[in-house]
Each structure stands twice: as structure tokens, then as C-alpha cells.
C-alpha atoms as a PDB file:
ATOM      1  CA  UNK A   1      40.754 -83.775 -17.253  1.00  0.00           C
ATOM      2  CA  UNK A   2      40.065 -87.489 -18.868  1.00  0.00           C
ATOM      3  CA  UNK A   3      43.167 -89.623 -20.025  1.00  0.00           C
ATOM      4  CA  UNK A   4      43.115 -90.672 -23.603  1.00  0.00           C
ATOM      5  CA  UNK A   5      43.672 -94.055 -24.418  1.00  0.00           C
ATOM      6  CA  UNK A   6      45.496 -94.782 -27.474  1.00  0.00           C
ATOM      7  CA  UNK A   7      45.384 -98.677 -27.621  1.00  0.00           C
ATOM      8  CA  UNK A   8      43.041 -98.104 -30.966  1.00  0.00           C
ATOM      9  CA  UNK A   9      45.445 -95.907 -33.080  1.00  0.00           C
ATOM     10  CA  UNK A  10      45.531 -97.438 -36.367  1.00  0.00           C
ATOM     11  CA  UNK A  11      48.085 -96.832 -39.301  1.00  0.00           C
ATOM     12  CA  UNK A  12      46.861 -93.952 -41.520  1.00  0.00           C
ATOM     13  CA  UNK A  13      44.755 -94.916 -44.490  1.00  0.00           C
ATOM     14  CA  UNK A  14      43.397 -97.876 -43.122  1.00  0.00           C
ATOM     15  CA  UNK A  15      40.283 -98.310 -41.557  1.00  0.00           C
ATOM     16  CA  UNK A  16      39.781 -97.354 -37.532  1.00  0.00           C
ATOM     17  CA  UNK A  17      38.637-101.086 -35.668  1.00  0.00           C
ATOM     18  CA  UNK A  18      38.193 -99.235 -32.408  1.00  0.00           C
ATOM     19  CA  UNK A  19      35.836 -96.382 -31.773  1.00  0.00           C
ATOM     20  CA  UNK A  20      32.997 -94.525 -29.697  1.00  0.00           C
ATOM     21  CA  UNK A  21      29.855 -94.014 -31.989  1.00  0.00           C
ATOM     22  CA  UNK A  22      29.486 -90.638 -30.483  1.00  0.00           C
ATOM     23  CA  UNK A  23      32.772 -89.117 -32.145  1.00  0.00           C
ATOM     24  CA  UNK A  24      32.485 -91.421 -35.333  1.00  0.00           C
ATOM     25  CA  UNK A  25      32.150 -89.701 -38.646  1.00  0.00           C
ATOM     26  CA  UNK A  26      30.548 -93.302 -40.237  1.00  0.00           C
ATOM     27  CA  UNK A  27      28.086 -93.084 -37.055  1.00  0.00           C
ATOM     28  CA  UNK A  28      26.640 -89.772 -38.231  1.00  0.00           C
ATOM     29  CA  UNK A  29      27.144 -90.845 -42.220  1.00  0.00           C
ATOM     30  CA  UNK A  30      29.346 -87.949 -42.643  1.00  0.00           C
ATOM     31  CA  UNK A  31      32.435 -89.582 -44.133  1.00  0.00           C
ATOM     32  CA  UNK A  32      34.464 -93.188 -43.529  1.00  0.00           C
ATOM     33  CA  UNK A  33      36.011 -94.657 -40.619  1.00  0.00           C
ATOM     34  CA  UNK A  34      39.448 -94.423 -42.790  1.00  0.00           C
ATOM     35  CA  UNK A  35      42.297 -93.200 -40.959  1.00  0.00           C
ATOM     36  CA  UNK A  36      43.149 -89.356 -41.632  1.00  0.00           C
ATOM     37  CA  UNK A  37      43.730 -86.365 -40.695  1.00  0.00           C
ATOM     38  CA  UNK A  38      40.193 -85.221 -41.169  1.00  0.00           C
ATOM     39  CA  UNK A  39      38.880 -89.038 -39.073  1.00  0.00           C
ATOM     40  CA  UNK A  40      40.372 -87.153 -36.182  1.00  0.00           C
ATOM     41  CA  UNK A  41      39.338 -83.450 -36.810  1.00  0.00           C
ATOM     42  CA  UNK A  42      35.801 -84.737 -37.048  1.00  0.00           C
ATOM     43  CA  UNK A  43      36.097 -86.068 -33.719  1.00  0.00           C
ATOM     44  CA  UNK A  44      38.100 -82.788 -32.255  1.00  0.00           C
ATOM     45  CA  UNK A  45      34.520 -81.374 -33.209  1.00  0.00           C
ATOM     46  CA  UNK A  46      32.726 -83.475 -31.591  1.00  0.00           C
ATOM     47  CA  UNK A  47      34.465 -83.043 -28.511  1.00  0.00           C
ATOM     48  CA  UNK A  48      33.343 -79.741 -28.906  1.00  0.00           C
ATOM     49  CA  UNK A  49      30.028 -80.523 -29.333  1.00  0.00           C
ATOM     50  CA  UNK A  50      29.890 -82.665 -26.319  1.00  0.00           C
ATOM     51  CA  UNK A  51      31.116 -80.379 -24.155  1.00  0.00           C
ATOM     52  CA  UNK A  52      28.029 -77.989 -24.859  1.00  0.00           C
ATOM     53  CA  UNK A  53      25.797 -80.752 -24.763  1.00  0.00           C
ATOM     54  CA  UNK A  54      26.993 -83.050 -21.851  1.00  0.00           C
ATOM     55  CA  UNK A  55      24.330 -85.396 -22.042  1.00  0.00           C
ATOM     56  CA  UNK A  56      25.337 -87.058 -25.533  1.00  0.00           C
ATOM     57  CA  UNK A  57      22.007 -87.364 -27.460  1.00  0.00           C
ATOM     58  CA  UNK A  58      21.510 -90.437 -30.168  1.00  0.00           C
ATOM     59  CA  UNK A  59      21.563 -89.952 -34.406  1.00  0.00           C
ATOM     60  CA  UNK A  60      18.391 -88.936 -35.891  1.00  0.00           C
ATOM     61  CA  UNK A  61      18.679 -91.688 -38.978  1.00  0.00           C
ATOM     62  CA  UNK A  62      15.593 -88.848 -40.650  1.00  0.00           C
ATOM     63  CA  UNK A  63      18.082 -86.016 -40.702  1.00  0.00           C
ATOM     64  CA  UNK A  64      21.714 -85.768 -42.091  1.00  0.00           C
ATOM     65  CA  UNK A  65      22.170 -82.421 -41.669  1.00  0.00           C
ATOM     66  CA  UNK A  66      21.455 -83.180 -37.428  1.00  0.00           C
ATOM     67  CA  UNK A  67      24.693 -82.186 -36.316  1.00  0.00           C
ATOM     68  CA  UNK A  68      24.923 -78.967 -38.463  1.00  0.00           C
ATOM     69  CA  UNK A  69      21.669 -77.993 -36.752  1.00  0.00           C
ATOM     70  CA  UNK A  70      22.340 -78.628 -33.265  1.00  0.00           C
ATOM     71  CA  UNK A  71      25.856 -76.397 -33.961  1.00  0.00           C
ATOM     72  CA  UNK A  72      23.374 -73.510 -35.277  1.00  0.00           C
ATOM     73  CA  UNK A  73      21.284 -73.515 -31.755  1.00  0.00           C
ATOM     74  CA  UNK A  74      23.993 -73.467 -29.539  1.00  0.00           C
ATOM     75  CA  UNK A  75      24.626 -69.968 -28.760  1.00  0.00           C
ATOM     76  CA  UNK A  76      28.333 -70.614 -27.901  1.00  0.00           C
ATOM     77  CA  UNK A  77      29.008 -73.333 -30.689  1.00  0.00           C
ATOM     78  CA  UNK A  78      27.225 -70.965 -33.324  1.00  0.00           C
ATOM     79  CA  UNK A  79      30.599 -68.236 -32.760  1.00  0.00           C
ATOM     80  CA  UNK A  80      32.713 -71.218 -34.166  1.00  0.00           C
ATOM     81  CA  UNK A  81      30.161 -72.345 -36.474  1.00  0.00           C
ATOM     82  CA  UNK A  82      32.379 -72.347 -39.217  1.00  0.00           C
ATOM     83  CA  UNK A  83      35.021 -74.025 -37.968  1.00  0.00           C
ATOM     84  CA  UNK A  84      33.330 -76.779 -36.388  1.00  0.00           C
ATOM     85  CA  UNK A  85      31.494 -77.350 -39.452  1.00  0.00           C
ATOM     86  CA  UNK A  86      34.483 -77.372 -41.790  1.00  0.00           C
ATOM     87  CA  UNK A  87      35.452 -80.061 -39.619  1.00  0.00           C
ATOM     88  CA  UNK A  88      32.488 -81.936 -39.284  1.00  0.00           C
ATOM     89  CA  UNK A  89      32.759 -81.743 -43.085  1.00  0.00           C
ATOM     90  CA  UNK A  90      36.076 -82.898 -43.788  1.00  0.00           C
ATOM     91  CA  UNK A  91      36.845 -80.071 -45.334  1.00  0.00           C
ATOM     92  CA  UNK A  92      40.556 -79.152 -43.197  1.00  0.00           C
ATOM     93  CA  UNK A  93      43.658 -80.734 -44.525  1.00  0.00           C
ATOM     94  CA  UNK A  94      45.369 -80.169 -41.092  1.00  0.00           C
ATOM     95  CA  UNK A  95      45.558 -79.698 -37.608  1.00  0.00           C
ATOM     96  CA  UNK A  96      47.397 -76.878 -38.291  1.00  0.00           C
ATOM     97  CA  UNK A  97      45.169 -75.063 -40.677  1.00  0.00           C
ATOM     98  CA  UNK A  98      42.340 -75.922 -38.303  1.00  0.00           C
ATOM     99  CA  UNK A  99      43.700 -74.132 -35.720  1.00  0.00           C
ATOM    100  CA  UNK A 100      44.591 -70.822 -38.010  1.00  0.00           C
ATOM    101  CA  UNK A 101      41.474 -70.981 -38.727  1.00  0.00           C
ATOM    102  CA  UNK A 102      40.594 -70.769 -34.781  1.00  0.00           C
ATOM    103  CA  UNK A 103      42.835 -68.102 -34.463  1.00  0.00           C
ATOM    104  CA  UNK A 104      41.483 -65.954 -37.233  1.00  0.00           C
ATOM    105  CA  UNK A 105      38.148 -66.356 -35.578  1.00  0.00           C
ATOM    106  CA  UNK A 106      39.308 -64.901 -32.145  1.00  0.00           C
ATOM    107  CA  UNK A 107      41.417 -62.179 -33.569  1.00  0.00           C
ATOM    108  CA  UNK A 108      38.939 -60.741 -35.896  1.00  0.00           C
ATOM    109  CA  UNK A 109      35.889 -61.278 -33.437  1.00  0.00           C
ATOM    110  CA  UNK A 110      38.212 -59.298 -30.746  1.00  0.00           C
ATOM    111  CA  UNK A 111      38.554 -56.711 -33.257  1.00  0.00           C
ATOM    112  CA  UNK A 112      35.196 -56.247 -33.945  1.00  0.00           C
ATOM    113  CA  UNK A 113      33.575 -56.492 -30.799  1.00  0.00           C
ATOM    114  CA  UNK A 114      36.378 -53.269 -29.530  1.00  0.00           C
ATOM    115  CA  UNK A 115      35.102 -51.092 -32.827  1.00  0.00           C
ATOM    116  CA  UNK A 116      31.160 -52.127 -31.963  1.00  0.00           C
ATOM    117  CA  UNK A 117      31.374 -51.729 -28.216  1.00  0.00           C
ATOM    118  CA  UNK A 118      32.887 -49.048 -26.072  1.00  0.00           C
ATOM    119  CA  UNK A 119      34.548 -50.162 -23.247  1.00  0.00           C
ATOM    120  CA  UNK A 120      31.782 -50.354 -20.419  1.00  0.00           C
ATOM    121  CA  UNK A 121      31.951 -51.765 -16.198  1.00  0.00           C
ATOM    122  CA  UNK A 122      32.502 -55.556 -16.101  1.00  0.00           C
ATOM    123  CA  UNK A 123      29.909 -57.528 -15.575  1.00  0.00           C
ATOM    124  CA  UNK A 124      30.874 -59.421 -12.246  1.00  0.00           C
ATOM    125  CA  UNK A 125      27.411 -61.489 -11.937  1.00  0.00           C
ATOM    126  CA  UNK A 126      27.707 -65.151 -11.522  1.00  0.00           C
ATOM    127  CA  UNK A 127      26.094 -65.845 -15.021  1.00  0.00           C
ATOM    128  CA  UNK A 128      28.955 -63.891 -17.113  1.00  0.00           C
ATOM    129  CA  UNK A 129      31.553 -65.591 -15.255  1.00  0.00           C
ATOM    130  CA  UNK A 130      29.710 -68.799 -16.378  1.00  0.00           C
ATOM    131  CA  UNK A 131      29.789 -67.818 -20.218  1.00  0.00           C
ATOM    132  CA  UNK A 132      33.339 -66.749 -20.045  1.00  0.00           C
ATOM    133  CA  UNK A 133      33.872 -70.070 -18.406  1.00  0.00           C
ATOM    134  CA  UNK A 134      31.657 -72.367 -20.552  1.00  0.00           C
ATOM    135  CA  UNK A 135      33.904 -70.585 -23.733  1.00  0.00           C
ATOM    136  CA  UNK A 136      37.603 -70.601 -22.264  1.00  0.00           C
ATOM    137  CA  UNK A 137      37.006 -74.542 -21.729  1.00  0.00           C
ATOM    138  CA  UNK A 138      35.590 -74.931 -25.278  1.00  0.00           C
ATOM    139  CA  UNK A 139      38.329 -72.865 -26.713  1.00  0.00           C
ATOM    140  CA  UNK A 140      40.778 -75.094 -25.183  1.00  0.00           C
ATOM    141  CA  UNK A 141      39.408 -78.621 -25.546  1.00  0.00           C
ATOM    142  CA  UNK A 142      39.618 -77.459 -29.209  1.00  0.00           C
ATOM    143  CA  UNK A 143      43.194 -76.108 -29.094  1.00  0.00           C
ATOM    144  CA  UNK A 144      43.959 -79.024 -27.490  1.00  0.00           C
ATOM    145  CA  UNK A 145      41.796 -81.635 -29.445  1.00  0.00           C
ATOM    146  CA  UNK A 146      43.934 -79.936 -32.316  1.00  0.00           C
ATOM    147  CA  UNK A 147      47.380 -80.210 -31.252  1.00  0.00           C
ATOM    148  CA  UNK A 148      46.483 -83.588 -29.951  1.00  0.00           C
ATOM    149  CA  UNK A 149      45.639 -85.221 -33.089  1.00  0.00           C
ATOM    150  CA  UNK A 150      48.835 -82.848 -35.009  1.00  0.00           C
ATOM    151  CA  UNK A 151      50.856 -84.545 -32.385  1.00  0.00           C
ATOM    152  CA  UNK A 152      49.504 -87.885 -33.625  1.00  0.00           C
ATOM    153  CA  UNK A 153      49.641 -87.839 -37.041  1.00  0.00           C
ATOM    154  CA  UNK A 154      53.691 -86.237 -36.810  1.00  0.00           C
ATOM    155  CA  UNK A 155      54.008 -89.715 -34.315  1.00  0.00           C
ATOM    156  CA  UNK A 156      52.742 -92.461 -36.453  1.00  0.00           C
ATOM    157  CA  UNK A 157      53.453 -91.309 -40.195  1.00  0.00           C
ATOM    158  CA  UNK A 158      56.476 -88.932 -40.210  1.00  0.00           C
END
């Protein structure tokens, strides 16, 4: 677990002084460094994103659709495709809608997986217990990421 340091929060609606390229919208040319709700969603996305690819990798100036892409490939970032692309996007007014949105995902993926699949003997092999790891620490860092930048925004403008 990292500590977040806050010494760079900046008064919603004006523009963010302190950053790290990586989790920058303006970086990637995907929106402004203004300070909203969606500034920090974007980066709650990238957190995901960097947590499938640990080794960060640099902007491909060619290709604006890059990030979009590299969500696609990843097997376990392509089951939240949709979410972390609405958020790469801009396109969530909330924290809170972000992480319906989450929830919705899980419920109805649980849902159809038990109508698709029978139940069948675990797998106990060291490579499922990998996947189910790699996705319970996504899942989280997301939840998290998302409650995190609620808890924010309720701090500084409310």
C-alpha cells in the first residue's frame, strides 16, 4: 500500500500545478488539467491501468486512441472496458455513478457466468489463484481510487 500525498490538491475549477504525466489527462491529450471530478476519475483509471501494466510505458504522440487500445488487449482490463473507458473519456459525472457503474458490471457478469456455466471442481492451480488475485487487487484499487477522490471532492467543495 503507497501513501498519497495531497500537498498538490488544488481548488476545483482551476487548473492542477502539480502532477505525474503518467495519470495526467493533458499528458495523453484526452481532456485539461482543470480541476474536476472527471481530472480525478481519469486518473482512478489510470491507476488501473498501471496496475496491469507495472512497468509504465511512454505516450505514442502518432496515436490518440493509445490508451483505449492497450485497455482492449488486456485480458483483465478488457472485463471493465467500459468503465475504464468512460473514465478515460470524461464521460462520469461522479464518483458515485462510477462506482454503480462497477457494481452493475460485477452483478450482471456474476449472473451470467452462473446461467453459462454449471458449477464445476475449483481450479486450485497456482495460475487461477493468480487471476483471481491480479482481479480482486484491480477491483479494489478502483473501489478505492473511487471513494478516494468522492472523499475529496465532499472535502474541498462541500
Amino acid at each position: 500500500l503507497r501513501c498519497i500525498d495531497v500537498g498538490g490538491t488544488t481548488q476545483q475549477n482551476r487548473s492542477v500545478k502539480e502532477f505525474t504525466e503518467f495519470f495526467d489527462r493533458g499528458y495523453w491529450g484526452m481532456g485539461s488539467r482543470k480541476a474536476e471530478v472527471t481530472y480525478d476519475l481519469f486518473s482512478v483509471a489510470m491507476v488501473w491501468i498501471n496496475i496491469a501494466y507495472p512497468k509504465r510505458f511512454s505516450k505514442n504522440s502518432n496515436d490518440p486512441n493509445q490508451l483505449i487500445q492497450i485497455v482492449k488487449r488486456h485480458p483483465e482490463l478488457a472485463k471493465y472496458q467500459t468503465i475504464i473507458i468512460r473514465a478515460l473519456q470524461g464521460r462520469f459525472s461522479s464518483a458515485v455513478e462510477m462506482k454503480q457503474a462497477i457494481i452493475q458490471l460485477k452483478s450482471h457478469s456474476k449472473t451470467t457466468v452462473a446461467r453459462a456455466n454449471p458449477p464445476s471442481p475449483k481450479t486450485t492451480g497456482p495460475s487461477a489463484k493468480k487471476g483471481n488475485r491480479t482481479w480482486k487487487t484491480v477491483s479494489l484499487v478502483g473501489i478505492i481510487g473511487s471513494i478516494y477522490s468522492y472523499y475529496l471532492f465532499v472535502y474541498l467543495f462541500l
